[in-house]
C-alpha atoms as a PDB file:
ATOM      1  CA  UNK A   1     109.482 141.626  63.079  1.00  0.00           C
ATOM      2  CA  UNK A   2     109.811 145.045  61.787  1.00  0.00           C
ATOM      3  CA  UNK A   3     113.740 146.557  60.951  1.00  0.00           C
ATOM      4  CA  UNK A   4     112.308 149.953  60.928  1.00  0.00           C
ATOM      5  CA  UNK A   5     113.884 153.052  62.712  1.00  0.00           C
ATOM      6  CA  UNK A   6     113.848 150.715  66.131  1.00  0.00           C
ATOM      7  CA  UNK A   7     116.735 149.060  67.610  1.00  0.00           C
ATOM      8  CA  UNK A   8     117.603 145.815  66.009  1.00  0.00           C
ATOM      9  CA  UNK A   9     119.180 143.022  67.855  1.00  0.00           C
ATOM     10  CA  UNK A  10     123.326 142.930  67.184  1.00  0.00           C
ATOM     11  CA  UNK A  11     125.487 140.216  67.529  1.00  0.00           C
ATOM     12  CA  UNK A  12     127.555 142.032  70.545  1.00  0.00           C
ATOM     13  CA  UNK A  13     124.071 142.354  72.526  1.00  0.00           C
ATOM     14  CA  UNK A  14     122.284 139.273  71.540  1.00  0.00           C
ATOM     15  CA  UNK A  15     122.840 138.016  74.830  1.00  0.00           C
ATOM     16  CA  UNK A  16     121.196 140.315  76.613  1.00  0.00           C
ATOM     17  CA  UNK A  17     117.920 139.477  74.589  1.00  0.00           C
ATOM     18  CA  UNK A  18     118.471 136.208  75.355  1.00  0.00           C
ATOM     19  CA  UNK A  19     119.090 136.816  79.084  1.00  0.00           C
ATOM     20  CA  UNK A  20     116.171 139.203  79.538  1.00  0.00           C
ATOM     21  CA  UNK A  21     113.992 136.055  77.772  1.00  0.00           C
ATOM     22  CA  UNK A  22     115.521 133.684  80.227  1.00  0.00           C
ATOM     23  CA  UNK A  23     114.537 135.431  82.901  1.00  0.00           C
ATOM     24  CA  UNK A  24     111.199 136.214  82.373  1.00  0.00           C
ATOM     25  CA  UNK A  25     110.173 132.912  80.977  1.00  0.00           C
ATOM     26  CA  UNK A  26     112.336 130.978  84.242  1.00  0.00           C
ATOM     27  CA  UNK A  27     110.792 133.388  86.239  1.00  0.00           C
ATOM     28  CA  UNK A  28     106.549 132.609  84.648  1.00  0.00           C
ATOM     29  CA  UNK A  29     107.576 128.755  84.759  1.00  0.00           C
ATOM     30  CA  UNK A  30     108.193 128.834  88.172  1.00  0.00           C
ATOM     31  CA  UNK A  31     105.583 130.603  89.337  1.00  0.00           C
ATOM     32  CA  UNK A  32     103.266 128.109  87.295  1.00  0.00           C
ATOM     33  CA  UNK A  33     101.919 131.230  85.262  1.00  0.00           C
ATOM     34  CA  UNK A  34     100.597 130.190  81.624  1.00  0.00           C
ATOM     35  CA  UNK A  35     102.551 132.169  79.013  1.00  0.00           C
ATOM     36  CA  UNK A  36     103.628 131.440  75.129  1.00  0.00           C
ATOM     37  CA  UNK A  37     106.375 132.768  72.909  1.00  0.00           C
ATOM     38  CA  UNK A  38     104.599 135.361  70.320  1.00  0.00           C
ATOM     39  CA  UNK A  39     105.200 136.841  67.590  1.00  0.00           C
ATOM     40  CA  UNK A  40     108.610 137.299  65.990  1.00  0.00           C
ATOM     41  CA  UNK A  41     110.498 135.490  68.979  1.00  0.00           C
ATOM     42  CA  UNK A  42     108.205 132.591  68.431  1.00  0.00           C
ATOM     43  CA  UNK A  43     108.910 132.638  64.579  1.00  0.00           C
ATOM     44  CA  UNK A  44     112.831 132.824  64.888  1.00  0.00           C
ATOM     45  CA  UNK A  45     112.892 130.491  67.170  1.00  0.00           C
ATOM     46  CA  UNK A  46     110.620 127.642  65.417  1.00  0.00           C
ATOM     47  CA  UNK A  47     112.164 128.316  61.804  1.00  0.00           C
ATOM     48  CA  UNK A  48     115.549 129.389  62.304  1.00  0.00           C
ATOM     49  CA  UNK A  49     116.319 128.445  65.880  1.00  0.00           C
ATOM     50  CA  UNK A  50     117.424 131.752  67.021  1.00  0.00           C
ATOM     51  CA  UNK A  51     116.154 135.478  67.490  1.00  0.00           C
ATOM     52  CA  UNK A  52     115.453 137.341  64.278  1.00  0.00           C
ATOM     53  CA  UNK A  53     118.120 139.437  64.405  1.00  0.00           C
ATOM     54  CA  UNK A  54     116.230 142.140  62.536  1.00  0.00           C
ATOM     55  CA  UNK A  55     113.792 141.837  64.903  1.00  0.00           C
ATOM     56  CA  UNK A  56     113.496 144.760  67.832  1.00  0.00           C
ATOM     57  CA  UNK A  57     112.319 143.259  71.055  1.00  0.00           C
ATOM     58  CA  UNK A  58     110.856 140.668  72.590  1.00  0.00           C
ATOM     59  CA  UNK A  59     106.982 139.199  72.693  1.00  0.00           C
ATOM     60  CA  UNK A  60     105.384 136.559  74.610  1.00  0.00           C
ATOM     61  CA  UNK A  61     102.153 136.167  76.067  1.00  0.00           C
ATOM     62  CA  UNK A  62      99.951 135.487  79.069  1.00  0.00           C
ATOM     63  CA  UNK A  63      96.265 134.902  79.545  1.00  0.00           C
ATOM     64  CA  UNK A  64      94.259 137.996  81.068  1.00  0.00           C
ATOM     65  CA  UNK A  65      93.034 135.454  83.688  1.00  0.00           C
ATOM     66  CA  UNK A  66      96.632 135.235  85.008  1.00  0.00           C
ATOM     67  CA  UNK A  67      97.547 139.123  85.108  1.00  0.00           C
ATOM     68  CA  UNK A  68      97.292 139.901  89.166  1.00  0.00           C
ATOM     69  CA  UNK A  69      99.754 137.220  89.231  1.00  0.00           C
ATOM     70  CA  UNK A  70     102.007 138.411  86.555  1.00  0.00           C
ATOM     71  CA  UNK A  71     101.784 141.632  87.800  1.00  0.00           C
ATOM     72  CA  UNK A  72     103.144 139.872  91.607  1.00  0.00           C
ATOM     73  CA  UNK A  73     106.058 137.707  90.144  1.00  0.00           C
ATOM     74  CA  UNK A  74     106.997 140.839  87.926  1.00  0.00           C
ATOM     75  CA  UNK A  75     107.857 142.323  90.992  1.00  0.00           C
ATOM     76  CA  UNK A  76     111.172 139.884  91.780  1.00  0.00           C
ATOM     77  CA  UNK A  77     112.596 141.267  88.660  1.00  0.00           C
ATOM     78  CA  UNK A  78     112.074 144.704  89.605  1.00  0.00           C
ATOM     79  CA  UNK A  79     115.271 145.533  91.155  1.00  0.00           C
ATOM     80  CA  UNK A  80     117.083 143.961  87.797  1.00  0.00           C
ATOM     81  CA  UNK A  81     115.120 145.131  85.415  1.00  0.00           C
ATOM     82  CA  UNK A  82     112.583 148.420  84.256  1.00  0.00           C
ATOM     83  CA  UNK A  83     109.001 147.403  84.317  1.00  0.00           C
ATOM     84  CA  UNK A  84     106.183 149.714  82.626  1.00  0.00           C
ATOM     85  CA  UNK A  85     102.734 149.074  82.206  1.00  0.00           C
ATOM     86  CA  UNK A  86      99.955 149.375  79.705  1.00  0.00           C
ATOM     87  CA  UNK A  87      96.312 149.968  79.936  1.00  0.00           C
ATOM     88  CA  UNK A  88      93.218 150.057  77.936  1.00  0.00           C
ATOM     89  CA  UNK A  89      91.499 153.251  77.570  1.00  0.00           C
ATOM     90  CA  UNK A  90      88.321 152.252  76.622  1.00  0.00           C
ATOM     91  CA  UNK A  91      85.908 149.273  77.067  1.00  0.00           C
ATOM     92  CA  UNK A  92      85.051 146.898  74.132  1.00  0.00           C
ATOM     93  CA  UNK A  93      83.475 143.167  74.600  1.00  0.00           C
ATOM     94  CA  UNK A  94      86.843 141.670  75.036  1.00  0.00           C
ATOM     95  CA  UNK A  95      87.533 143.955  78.161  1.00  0.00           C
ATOM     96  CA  UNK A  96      87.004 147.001  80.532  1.00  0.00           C
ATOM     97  CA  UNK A  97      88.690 150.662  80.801  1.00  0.00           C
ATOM     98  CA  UNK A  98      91.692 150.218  83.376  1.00  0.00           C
ATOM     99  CA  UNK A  99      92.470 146.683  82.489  1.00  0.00           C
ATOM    100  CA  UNK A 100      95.985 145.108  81.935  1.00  0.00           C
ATOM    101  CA  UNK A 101      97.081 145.353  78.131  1.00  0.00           C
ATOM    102  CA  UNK A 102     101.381 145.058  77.744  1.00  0.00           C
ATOM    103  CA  UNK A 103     103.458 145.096  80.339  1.00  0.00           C
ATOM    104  CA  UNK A 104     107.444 145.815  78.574  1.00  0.00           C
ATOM    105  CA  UNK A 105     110.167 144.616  80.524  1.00  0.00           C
ATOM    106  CA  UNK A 106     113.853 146.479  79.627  1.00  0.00           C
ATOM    107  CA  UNK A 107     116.937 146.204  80.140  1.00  0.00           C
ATOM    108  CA  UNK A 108     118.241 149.182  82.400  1.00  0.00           C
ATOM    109  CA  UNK A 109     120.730 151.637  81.298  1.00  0.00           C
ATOM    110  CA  UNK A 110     122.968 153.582  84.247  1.00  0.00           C
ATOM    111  CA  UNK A 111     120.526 152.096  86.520  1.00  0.00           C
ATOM    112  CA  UNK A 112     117.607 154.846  86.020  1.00  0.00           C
ATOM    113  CA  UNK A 113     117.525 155.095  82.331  1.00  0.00           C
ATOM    114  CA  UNK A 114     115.459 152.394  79.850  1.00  0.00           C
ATOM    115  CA  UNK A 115     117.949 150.620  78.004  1.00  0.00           C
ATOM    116  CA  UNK A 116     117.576 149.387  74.399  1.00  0.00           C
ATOM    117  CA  UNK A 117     116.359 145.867  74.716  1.00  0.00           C
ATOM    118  CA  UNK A 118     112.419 145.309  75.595  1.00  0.00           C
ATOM    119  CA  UNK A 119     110.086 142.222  75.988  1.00  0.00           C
ATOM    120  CA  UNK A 120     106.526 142.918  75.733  1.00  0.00           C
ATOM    121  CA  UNK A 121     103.763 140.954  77.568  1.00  0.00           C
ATOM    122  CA  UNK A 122     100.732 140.826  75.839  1.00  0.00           C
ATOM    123  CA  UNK A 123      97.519 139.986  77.835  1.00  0.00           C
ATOM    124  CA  UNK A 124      95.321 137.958  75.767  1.00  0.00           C
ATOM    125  CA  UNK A 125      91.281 138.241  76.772  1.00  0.00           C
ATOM    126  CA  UNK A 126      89.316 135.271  75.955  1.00  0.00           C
ATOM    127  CA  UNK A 127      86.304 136.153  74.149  1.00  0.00           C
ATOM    128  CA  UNK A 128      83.412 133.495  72.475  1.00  0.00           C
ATOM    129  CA  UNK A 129      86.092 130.921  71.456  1.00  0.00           C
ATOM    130  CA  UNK A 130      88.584 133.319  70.156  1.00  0.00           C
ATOM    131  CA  UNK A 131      91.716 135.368  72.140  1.00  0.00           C
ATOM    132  CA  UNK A 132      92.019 139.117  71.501  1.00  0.00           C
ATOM    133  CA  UNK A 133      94.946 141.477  72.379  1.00  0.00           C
ATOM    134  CA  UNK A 134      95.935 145.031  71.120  1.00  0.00           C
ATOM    135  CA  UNK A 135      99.480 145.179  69.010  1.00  0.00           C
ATOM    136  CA  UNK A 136     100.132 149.213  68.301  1.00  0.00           C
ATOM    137  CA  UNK A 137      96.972 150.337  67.664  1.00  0.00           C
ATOM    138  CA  UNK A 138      95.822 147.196  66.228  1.00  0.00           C
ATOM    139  CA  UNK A 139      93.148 144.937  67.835  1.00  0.00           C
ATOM    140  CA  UNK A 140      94.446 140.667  67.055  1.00  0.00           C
ATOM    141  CA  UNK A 141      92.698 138.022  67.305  1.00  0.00           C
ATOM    142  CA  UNK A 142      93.467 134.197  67.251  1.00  0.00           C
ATOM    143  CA  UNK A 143      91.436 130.643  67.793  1.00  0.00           C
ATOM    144  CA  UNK A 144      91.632 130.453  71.741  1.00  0.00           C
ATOM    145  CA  UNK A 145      92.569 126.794  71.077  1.00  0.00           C
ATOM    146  CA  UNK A 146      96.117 127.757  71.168  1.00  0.00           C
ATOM    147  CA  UNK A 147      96.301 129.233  74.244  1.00  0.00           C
ATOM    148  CA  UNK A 148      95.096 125.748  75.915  1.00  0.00           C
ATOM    149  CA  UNK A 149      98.075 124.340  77.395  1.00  0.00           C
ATOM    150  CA  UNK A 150     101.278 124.707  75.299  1.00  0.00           C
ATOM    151  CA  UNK A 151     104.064 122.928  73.270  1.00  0.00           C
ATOM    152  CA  UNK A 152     107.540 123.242  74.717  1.00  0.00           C
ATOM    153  CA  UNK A 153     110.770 123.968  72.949  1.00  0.00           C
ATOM    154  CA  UNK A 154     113.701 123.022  75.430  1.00  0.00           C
ATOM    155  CA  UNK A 155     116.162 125.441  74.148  1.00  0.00           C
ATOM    156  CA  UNK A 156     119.709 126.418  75.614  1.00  0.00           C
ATOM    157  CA  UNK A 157     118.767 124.956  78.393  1.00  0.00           C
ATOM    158  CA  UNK A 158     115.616 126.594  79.063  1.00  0.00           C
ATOM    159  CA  UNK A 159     112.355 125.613  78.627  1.00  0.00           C
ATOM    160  CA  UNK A 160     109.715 127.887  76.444  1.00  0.00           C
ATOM    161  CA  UNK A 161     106.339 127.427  75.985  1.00  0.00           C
ATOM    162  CA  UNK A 162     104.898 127.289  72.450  1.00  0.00           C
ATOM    163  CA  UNK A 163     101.004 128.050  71.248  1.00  0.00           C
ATOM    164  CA  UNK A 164      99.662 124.461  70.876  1.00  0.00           C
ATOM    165  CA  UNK A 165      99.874 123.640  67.457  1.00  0.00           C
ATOM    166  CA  UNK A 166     102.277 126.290  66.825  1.00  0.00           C
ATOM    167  CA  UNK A 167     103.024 125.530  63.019  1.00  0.00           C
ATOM    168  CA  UNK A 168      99.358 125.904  62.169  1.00  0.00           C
ATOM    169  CA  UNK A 169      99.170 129.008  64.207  1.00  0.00           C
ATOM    170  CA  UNK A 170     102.243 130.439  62.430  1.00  0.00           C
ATOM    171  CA  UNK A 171     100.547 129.791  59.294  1.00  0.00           C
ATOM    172  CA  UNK A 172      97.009 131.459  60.441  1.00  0.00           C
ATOM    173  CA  UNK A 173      99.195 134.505  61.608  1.00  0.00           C
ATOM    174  CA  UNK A 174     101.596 134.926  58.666  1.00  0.00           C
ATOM    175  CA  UNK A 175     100.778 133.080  55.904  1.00  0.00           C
ATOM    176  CA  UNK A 176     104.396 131.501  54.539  1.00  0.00           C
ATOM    177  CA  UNK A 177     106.171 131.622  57.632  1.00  0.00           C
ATOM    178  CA  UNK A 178     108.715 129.239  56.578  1.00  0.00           C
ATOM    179  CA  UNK A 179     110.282 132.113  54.282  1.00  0.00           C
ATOM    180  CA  UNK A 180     111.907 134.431  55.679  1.00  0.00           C
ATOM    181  CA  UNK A 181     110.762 138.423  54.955  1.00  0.00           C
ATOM    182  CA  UNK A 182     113.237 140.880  56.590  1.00  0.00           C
ATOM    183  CA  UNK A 183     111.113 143.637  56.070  1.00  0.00           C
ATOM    184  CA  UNK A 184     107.976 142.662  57.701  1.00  0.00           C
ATOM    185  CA  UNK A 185     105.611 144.906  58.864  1.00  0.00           C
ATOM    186  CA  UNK A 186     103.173 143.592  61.767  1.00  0.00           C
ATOM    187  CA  UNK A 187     100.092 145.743  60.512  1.00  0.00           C
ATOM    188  CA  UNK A 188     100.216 142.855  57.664  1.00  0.00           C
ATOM    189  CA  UNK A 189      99.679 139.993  59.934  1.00  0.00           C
ATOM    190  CA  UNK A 190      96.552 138.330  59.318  1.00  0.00           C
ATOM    191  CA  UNK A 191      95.440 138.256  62.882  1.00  0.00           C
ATOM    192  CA  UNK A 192      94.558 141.255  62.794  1.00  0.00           C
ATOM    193  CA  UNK A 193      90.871 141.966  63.050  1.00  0.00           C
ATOM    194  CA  UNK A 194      90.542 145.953  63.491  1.00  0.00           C
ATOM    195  CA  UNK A 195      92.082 148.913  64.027  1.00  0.00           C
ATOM    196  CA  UNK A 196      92.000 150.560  67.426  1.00  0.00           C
END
């Protein structure tokens, strides 16, 4: 949620965003692949029923148990758009060295080249009741809870998949998240429970 020096979402290219979202989440739904809207796309679109259009990319999520089969419907996207993948370099409780972390899907530019819109993947690793994943350099955390299942949002004629009991989760990762703060920084999210 983060203006910074990144790319910010413009009205001209909205629609992009929203196609690259479309895809990916049409694409999960099919393949009967759990996944949930994160982060600043999940806040835009529960408060203000749009992207943030400060916001730079993209986030959803999917459940570390489902990640060989991410990474094989991933593949039908391929030829449309760039896929790169992330990997932990270390082990910790959560997981091992080598496993799945973010997988960022972009937009392609003249074909070859990365273009400016992304949507990150994070793979969340259940973990003694709670879900972990690694933002930057930060390690999150949440109640695993809201992973189980999900709450829809049918919007423009799509279907997305929510945490369950999004609102509270919203609350438990931003405090007032029914204001909105333009310049947000992530590293003050309060599901944050180390650094890297």
């Amino acid at each position: 949620m983060r203006p910074s020096s990144h790319t910010q979402f413009k009205d001209k290219d909205i629609q992009t965003a929203y196609k690259l979202l479309f895809e990916v989440s049409d694409l999960l739904n099919r393949e009967g692949i759990p996944w949930h809207l994160e982060g600043g796309t999940l806040l835009g679109l529960v408060r203000d029923g749009e992207l943030l259009p400060w916001d730079h990319d993209l986030d959803i999520s999917v459940p570390a148990i489902h990640a060989g089969e991410l990474r094989s419907a991933l593949r039908k996207l391929a030829r449309r758009w760039r896929l790169s993948y992330r990997y932990f370099e270390t082990d910790s409780d959560m997981w091992k060295k080598g496993d799945l972390r973010l997988v960022k899907v972009k937009n392609r530019h003249l074909f070859f080249m990365p273009g400016d819109h992304c949507l990150d993947i994070f793979i969340k690793y259940d973990h003694e009741g709670a879900s972990y994943w690694q933002a930057g350099e930060f390690i999150m955390q949440a109640d695993a809870s809201h992973y189980q299942g999900c709450d829809s949002l049918e919007y423009k004629g799509h279907r997305l998949c929510l945490p369950r009991n999004h609102e509270a989760y919203l609350e438990a990762k931003y405090g007032d998240w029914k204001t909105p703060v333009q310049d947000w920084d992530f590293s003050q999210e309060k599901t944050i429970c180390s650094g890297r």
